[in-house]
Protein backbone atom coordinates (compact mmCIF):
# COMPACT_ATOMS: atom_id res chain seq x y z
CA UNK A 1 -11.26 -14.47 -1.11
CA UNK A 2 -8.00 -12.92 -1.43
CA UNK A 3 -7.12 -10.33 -3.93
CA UNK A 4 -4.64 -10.84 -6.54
CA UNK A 5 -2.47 -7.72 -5.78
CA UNK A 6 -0.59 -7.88 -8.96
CA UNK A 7 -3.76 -6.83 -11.03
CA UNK A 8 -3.18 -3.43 -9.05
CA UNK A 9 0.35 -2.86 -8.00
CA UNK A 10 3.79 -2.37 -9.73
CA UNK A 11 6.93 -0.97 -10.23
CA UNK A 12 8.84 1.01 -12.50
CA UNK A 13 12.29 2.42 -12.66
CA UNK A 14 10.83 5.56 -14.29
CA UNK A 15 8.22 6.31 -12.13
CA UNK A 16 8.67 7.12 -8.20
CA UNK A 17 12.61 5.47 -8.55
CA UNK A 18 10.50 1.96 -8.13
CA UNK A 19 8.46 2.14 -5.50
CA UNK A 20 5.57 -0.22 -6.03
CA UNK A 21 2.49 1.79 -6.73
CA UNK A 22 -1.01 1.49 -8.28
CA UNK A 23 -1.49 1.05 -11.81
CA UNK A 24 -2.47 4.40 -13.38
CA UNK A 25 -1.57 6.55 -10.45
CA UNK A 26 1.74 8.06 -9.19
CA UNK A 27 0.63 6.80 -5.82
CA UNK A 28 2.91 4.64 -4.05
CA UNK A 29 2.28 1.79 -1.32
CA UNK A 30 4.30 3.37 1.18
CA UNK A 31 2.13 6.63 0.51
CA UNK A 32 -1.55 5.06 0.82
CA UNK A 33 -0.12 2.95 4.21
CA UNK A 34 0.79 6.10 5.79
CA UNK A 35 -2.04 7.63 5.28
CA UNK A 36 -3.90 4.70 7.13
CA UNK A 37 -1.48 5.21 9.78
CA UNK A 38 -2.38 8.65 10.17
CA UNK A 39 -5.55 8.05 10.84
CA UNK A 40 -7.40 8.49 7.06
CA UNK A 41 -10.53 6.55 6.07
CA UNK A 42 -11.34 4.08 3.58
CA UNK A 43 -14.01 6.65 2.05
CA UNK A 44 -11.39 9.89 2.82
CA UNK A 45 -8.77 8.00 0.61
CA UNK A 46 -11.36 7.41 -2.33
CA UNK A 47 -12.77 11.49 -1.81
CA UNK A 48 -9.16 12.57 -1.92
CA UNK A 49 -8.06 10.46 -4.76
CA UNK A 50 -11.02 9.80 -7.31
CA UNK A 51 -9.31 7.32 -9.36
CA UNK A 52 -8.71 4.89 -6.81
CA UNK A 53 -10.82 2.33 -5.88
CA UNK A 54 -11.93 0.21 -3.29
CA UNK A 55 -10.55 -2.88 -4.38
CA UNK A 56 -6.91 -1.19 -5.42
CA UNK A 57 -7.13 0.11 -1.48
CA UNK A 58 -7.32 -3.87 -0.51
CA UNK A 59 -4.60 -4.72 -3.18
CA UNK A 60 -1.95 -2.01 -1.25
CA UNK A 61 -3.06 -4.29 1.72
CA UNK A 62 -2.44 -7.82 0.45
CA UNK A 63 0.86 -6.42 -1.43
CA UNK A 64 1.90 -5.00 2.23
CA UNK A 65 1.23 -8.99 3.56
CA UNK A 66 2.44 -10.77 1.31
CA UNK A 67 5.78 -8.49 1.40
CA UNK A 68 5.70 -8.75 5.35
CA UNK A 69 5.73 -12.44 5.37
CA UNK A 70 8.59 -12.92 2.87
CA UNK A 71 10.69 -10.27 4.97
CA UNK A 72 12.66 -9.80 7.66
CA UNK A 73 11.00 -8.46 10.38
CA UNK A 74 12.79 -6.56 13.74
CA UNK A 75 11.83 -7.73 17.17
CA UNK A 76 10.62 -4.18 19.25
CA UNK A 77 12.17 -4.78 22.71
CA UNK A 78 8.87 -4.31 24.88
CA UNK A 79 10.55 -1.20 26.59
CA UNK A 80 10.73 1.14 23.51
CA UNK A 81 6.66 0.37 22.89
């Protein structure tokens, strides 16, 4: 079942210049991604930041796919990996 990612994520001019974050926080996408890229949990994200939840951690997820698969994505010469 796929989550409906707009229930959780959006944007406004006036908070964070735009950047698409989750209803009732100032956290932005980009934030939450990177820190799953840097190596965070699931359950260290929700310690961390009480008023997220589980589901509104999968939402920043299906927003990220949905926005990779309308985009324009660069190829990574194998060299530079």
């Amino acid at each position: 079942m796929d989550i409906d990612w707009r229930r959780y994520i959006y944007s406004d001019p006036e908070i964070l210049l735009g950047k698409p974050i989750i209803k009732g926080t100032r956290l932005s996408v980009d934030f939450i991604l990177g820190l799953f890229a840097e190596g965070w949990t699931e359950q260290q994200v929700l310690d961390n930041y009480p008023t997220l939840t589980a589901e509104a951690l999968r939402a920043v997820f299906a927003f990220a796919k949905d926005c990779m698969q309308e985009e324009f994505l660069y190829t990574i010469p194998p060299e530079a990996v």
